[in-house]
N, C-alpha and C. Protein backbone atom coordinates (compact mmCIF):
# COMPACT_ATOMS: atom_id res chain seq x y z
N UNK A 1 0.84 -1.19 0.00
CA UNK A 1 0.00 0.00 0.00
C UNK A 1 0.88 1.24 0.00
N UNK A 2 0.41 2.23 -0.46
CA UNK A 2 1.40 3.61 -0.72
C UNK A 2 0.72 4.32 0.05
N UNK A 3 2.06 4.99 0.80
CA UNK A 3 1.92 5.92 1.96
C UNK A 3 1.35 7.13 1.23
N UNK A 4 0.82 8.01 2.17
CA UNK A 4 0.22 9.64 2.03
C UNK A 4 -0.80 9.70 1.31
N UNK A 5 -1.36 8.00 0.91
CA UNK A 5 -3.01 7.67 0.56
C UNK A 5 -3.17 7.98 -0.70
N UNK A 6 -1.82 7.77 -1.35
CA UNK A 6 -1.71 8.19 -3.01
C UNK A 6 -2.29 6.51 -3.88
N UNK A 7 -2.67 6.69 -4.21
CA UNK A 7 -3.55 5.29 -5.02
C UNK A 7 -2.37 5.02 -6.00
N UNK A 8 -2.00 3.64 -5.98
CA UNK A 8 -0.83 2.95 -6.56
C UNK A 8 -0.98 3.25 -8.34
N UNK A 9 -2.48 2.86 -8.98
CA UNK A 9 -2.80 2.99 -10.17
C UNK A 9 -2.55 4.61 -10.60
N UNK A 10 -3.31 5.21 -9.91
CA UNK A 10 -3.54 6.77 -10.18
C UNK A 10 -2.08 7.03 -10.53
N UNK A 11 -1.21 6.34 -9.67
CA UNK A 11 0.59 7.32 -9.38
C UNK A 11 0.92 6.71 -10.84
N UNK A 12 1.23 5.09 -11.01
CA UNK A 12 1.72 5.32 -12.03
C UNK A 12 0.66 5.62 -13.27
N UNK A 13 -0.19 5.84 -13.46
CA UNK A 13 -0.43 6.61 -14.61
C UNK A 13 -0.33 8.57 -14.54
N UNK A 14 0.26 8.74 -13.84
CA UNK A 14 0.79 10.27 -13.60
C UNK A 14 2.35 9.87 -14.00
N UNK A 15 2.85 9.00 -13.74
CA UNK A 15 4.06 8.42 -14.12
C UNK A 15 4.25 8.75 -15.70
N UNK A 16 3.18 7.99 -16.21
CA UNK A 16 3.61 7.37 -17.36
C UNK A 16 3.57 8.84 -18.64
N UNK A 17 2.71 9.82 -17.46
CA UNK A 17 2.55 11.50 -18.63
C UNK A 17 4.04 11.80 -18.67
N UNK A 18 5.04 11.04 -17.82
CA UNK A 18 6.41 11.12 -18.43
C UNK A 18 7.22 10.09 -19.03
N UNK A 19 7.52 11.29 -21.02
CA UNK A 19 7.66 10.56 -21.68
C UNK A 19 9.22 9.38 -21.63
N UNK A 20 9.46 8.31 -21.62
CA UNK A 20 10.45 7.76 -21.66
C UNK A 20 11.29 7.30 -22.67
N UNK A 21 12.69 7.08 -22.51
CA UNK A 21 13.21 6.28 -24.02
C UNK A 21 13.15 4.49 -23.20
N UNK A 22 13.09 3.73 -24.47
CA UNK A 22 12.86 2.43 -23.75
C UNK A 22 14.21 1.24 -24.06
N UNK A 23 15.11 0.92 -22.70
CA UNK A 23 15.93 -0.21 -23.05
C UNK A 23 16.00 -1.69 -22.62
N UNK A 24 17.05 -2.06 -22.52
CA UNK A 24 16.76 -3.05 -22.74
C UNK A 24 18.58 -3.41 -21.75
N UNK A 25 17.82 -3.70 -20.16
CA UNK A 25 19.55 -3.93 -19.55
C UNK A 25 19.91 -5.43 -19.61
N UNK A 26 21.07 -5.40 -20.05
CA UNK A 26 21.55 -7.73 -19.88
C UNK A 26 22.72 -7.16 -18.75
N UNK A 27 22.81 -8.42 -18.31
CA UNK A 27 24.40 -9.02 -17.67
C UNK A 27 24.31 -10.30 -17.45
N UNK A 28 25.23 -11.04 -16.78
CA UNK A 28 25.29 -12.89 -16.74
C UNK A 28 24.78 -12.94 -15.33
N UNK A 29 23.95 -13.83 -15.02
CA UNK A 29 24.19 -14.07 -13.78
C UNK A 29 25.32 -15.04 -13.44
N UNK A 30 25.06 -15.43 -12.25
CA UNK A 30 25.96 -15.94 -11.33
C UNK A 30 27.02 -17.56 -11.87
N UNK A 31 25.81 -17.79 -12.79
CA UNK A 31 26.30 -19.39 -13.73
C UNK A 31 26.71 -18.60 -14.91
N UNK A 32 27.28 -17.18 -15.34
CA UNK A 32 27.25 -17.10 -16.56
C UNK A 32 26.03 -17.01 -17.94
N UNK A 33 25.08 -17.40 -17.28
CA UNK A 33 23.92 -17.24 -18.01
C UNK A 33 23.35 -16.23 -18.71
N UNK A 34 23.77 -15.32 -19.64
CA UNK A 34 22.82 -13.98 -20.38
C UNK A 34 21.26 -13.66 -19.49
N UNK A 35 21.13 -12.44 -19.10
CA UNK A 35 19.62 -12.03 -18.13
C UNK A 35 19.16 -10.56 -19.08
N UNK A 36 18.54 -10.07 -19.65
CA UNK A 36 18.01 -9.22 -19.95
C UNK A 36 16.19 -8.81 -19.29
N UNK A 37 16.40 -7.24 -19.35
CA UNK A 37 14.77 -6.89 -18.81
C UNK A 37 14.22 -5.54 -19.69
N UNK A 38 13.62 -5.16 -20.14
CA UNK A 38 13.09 -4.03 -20.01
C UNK A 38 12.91 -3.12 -19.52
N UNK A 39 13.72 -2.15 -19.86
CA UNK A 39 13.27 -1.14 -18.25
C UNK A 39 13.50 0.44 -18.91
N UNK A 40 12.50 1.04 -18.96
CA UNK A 40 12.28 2.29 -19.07
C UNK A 40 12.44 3.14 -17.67
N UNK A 41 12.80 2.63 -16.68
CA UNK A 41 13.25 3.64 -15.26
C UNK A 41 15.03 3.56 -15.75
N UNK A 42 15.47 4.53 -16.20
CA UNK A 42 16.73 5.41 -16.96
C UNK A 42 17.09 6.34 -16.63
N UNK A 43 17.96 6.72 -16.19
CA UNK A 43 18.71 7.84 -16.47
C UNK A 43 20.50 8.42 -15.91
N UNK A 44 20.19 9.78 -16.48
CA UNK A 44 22.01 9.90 -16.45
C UNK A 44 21.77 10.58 -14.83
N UNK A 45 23.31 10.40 -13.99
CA UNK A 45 23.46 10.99 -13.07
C UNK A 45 24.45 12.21 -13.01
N UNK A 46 25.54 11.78 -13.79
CA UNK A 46 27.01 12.19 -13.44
C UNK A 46 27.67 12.28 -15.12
N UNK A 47 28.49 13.41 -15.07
CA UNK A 47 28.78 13.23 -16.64
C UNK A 47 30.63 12.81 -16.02
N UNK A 48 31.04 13.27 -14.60
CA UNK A 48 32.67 13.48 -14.32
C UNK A 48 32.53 12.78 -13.15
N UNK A 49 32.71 11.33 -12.77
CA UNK A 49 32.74 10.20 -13.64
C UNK A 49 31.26 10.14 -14.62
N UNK A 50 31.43 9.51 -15.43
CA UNK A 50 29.69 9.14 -16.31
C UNK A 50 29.56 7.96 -15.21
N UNK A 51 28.19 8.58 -14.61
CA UNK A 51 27.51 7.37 -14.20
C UNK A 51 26.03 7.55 -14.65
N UNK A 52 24.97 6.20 -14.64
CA UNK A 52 23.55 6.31 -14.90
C UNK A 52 22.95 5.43 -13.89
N UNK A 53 21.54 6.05 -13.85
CA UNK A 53 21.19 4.79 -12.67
C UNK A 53 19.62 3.91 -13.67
N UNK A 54 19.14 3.16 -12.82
CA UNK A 54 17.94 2.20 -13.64
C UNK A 54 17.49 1.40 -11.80
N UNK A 55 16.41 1.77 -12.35
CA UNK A 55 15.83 0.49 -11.23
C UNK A 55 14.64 -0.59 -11.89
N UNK A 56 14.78 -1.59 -10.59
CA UNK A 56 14.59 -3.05 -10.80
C UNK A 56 13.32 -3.77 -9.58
N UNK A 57 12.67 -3.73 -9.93
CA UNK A 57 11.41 -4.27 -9.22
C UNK A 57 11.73 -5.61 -8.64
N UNK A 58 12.15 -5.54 -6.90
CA UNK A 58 12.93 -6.31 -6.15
C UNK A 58 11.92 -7.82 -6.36
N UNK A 59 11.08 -8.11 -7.04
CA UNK A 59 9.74 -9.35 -7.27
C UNK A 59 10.85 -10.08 -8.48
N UNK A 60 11.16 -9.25 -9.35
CA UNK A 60 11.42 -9.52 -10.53
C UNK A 60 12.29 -10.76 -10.94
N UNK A 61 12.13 -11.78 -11.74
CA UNK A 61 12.49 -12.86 -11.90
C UNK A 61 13.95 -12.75 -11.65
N UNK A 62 14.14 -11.53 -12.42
CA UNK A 62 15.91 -11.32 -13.01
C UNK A 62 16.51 -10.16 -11.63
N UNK A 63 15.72 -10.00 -10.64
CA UNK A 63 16.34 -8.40 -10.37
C UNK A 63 17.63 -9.72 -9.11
N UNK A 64 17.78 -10.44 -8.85
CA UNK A 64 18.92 -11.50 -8.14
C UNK A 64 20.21 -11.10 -8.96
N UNK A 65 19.95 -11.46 -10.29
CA UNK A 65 20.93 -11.53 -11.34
C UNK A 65 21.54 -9.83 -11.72
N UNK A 66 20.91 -9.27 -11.75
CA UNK A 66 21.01 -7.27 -11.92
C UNK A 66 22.00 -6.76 -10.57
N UNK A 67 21.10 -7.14 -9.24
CA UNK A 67 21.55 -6.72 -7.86
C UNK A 67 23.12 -7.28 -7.58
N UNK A 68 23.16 -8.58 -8.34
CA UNK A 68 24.76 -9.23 -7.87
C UNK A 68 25.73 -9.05 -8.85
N UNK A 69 25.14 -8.60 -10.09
CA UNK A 69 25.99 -8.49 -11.17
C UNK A 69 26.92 -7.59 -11.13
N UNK A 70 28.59 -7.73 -11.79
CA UNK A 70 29.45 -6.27 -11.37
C UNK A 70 29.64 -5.66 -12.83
N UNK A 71 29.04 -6.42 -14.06
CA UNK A 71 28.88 -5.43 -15.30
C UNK A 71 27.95 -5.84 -15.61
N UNK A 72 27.41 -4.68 -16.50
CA UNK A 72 26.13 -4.45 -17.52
C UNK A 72 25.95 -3.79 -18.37
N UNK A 73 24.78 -4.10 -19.53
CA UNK A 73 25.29 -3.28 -20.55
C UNK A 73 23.77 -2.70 -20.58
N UNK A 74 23.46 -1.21 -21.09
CA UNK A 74 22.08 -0.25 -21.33
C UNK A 74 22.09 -0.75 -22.68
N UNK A 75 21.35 -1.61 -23.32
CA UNK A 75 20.70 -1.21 -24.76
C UNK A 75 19.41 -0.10 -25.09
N UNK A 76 20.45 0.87 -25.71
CA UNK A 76 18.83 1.71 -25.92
C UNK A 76 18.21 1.44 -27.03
N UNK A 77 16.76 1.14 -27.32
CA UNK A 77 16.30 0.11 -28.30
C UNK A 77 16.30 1.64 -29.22
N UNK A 78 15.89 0.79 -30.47
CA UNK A 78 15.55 1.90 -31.69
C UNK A 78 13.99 1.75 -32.33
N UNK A 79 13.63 2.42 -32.68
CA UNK A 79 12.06 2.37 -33.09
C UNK A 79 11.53 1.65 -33.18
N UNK A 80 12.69 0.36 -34.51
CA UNK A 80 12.09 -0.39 -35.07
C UNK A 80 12.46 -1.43 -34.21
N UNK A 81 12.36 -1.50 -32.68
CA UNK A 81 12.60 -2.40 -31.92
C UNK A 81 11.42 -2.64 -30.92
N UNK A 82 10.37 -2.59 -31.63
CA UNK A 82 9.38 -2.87 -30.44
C UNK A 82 9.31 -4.25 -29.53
N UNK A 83 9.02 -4.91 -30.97
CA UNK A 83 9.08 -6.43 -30.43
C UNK A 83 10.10 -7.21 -29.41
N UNK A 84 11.25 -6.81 -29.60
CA UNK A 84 12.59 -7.08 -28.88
C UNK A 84 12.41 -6.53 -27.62
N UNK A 85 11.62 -4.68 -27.55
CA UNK A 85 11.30 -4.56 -25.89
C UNK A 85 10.26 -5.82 -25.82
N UNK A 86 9.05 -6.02 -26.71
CA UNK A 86 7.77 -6.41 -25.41
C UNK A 86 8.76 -8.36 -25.35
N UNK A 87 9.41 -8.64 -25.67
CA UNK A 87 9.98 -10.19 -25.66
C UNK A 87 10.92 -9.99 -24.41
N UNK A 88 11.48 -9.00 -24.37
CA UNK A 88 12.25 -8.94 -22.86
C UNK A 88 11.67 -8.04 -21.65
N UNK A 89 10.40 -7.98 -22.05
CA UNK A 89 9.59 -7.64 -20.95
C UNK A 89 8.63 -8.76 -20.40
N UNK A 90 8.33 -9.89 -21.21
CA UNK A 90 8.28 -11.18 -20.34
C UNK A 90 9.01 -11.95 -19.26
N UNK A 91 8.54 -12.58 -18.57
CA UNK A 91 9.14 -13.28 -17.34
C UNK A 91 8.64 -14.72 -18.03
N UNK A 92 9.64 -15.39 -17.42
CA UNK A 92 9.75 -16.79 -17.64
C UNK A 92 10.12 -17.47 -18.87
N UNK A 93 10.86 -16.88 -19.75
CA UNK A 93 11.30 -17.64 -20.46
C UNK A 93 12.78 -16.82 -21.04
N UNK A 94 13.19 -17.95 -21.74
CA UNK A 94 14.78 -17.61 -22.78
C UNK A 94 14.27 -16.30 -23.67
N UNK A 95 14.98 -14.85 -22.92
CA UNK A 95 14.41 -13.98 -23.62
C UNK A 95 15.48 -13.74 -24.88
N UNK A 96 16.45 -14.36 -25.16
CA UNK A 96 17.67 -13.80 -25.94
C UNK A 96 17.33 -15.09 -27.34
N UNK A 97 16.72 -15.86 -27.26
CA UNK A 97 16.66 -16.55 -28.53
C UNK A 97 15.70 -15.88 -29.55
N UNK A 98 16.53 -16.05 -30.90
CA UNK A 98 16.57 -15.48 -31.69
C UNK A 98 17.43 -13.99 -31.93
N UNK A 99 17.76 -13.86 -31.18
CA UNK A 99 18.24 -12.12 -30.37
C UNK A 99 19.88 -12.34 -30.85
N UNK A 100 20.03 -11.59 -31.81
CA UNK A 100 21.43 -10.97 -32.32
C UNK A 100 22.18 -10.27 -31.37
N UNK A 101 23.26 -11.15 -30.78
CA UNK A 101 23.93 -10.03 -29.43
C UNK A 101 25.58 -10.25 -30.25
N UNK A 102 26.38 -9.05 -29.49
CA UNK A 102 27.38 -9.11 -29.64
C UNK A 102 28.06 -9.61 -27.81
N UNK A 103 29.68 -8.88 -28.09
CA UNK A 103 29.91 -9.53 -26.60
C UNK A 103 30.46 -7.86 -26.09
N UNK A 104 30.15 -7.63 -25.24
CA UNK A 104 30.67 -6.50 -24.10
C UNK A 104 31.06 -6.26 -22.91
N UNK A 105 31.05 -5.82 -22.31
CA UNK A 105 32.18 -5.90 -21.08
C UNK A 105 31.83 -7.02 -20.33
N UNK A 106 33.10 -7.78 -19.72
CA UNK A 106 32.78 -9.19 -19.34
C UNK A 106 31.77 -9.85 -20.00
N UNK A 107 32.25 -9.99 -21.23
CA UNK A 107 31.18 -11.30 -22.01
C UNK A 107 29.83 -11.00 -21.93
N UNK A 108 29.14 -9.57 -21.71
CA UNK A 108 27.33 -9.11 -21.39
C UNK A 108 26.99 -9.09 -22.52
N UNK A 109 26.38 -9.34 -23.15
CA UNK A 109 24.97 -9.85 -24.41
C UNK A 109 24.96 -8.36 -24.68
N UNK A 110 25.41 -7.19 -26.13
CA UNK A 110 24.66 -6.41 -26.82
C UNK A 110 23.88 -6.25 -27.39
N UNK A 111 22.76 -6.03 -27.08
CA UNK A 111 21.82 -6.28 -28.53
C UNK A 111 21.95 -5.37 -29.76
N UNK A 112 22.22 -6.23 -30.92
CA UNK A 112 22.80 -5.92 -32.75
C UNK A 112 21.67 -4.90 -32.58
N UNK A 113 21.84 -3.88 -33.00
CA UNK A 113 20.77 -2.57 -33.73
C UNK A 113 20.03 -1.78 -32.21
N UNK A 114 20.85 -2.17 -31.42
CA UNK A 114 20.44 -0.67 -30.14
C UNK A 114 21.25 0.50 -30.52
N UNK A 115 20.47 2.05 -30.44
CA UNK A 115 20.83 2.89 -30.69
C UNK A 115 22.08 3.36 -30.30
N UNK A 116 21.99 2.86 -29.00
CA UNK A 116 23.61 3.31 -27.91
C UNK A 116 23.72 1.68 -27.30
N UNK A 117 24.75 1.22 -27.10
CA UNK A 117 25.29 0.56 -25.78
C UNK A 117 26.22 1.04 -25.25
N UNK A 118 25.54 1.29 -23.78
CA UNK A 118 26.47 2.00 -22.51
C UNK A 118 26.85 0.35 -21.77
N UNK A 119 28.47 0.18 -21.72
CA UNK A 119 28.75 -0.47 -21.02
C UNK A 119 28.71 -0.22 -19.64
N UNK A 120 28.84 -1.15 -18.39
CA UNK A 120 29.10 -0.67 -17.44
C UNK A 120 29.74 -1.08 -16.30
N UNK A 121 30.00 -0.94 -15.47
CA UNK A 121 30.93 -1.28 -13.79
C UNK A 121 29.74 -0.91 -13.02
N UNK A 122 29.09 -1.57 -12.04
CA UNK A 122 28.42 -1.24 -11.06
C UNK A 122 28.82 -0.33 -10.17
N UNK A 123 28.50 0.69 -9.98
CA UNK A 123 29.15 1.47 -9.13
C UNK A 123 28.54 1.58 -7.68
N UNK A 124 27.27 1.02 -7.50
CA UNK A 124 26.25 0.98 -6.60
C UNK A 124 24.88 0.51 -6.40
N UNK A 125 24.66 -0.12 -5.44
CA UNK A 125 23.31 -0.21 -5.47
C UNK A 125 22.08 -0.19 -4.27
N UNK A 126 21.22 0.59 -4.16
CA UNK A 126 20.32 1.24 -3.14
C UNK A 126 19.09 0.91 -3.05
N UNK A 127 18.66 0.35 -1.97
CA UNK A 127 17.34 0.51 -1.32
C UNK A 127 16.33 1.52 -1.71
N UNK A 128 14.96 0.99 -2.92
CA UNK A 128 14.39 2.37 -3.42
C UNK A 128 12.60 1.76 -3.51
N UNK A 129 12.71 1.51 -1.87
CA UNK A 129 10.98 0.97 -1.91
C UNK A 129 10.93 -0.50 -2.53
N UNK A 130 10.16 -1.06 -3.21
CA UNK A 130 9.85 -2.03 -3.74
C UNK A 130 10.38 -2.26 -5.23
N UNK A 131 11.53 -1.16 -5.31
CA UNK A 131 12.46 -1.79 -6.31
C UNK A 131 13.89 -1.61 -5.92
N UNK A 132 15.00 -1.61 -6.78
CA UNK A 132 16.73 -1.72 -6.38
C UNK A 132 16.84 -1.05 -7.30
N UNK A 133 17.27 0.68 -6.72
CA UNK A 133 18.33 1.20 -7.58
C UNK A 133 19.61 0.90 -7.98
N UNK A 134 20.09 0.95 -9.40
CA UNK A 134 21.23 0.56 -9.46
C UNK A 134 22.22 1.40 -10.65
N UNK A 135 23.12 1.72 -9.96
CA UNK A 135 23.79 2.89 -9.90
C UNK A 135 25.25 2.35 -10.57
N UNK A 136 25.44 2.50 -12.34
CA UNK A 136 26.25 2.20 -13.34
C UNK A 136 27.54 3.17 -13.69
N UNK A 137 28.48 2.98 -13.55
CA UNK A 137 29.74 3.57 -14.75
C UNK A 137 30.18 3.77 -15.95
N UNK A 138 29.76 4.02 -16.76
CA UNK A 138 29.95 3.78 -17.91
C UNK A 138 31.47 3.62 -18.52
N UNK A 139 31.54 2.69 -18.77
CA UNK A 139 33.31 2.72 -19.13
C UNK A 139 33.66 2.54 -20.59
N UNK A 140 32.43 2.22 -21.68
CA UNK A 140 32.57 1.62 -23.02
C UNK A 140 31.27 2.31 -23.23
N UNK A 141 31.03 2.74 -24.64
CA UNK A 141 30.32 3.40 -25.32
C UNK A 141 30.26 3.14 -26.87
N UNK A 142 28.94 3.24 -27.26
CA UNK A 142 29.11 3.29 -28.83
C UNK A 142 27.40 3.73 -29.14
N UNK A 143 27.14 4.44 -30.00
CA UNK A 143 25.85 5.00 -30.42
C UNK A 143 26.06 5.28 -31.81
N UNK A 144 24.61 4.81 -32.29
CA UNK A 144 24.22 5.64 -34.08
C UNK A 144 23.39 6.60 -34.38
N UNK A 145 23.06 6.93 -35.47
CA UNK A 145 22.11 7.85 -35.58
C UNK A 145 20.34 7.47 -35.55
N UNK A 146 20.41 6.04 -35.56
CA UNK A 146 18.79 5.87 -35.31
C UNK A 146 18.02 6.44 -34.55
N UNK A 147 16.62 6.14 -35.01
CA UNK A 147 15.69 6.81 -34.14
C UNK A 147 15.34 6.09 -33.13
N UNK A 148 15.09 6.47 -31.40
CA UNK A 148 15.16 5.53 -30.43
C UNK A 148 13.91 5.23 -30.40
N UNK A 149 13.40 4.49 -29.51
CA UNK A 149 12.32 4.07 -29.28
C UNK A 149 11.34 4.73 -27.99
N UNK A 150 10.55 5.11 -28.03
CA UNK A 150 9.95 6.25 -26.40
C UNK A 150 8.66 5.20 -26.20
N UNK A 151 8.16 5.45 -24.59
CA UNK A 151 7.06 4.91 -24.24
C UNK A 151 6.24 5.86 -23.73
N UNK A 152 5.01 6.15 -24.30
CA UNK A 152 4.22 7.41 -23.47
C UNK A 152 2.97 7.10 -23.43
N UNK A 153 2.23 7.09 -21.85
CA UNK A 153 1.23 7.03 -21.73
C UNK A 153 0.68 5.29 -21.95
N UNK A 154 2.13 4.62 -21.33
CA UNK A 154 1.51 2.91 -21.85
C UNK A 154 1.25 2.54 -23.16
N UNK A 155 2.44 3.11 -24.00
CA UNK A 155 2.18 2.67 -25.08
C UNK A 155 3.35 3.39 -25.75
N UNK A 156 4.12 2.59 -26.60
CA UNK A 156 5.07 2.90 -27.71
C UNK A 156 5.26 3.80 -28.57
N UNK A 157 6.12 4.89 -28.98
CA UNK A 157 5.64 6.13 -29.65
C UNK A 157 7.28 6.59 -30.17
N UNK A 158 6.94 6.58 -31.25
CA UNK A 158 8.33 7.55 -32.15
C UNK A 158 8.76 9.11 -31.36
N UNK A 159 9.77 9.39 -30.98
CA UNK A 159 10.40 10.55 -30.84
C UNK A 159 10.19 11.67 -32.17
N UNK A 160 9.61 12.89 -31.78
CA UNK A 160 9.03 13.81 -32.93
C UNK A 160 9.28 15.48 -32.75
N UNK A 161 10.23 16.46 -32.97
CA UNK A 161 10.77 17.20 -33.35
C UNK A 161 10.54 18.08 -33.58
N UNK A 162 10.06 19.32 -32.58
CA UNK A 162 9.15 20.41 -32.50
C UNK A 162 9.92 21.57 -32.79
């Protein structure tokens, strides 16, 4: 239940009137195994060191594998990547088959045709309610000119240029 009698539904759809870009975080877990999730909670913190943070809904099949992991990589999807978010926004199954990855820091799964991959070093990770902030370095970089992919209002939407 959410304190100060704010209705859980109401909040996040006040949430969601903010627009997001949508990625897509991997690392191995503990056997080496490739883990990817979906996660539109993003952003930059620090440009001197670059750090970014993302959080992880402490329920979450994968958030074990995220919380213990010491690299990771941000795929930021590109437009024409819808399907690839809603396939790694499922739980319970092999989200990387079929899935074109390259290899990145410590052997982490890139996904072929993300706009940016921000490698990373864990730099931290925090207690944030009923999810785990987690607080990245960026140490490896590479981005193109595609168009990214945004989520607004629960639902998928091209970036558009006012």
């Amino acid at each position: 239940m959410l304190s100060h009698n704010i209705d859980g539904k109401a909040f996040r759809n006040a949430l969601g009137s903010f627009a997001t870009g949508v990625t897509v975080i991997t690392c191995l877990d503990t056997d080496g195994k490739p883990v990817g999730a979906t996660v539109s909670s993003f952003n930059s913190v620090s440009l001197d060191p670059p750090l970014i943070l993302w959080s992880i809904n402490k329920t979450a099949n994968s958030a074990d594998a995220f919380i213990n992991a010491k690299e990771f990589v941000v795929n930021v999807l590109s437009s024409s990547q819808v399907a690839l978010s809603n396939q790694f926004a499922r739980s319970n199954e092999d989200k990387f088959v079929g899935v074109d990855t390259e290899n990145g820091i410590g052997q982490v799964p890139m996904l072929v045709g993300a706009v940016t991959h921000l490698q990373c070093q864990t730099w931290a990770s925090y207690d944030g309610g009923d999810h785990q902030i987690i607080v990245g370095e960026v140490v490896a970089m590479d981005t193109n000119d595609d168009e990214g992919l945004v989520f607004y209002r629960g639902d998928y939407a091209k970036p558009e240029r006012l």
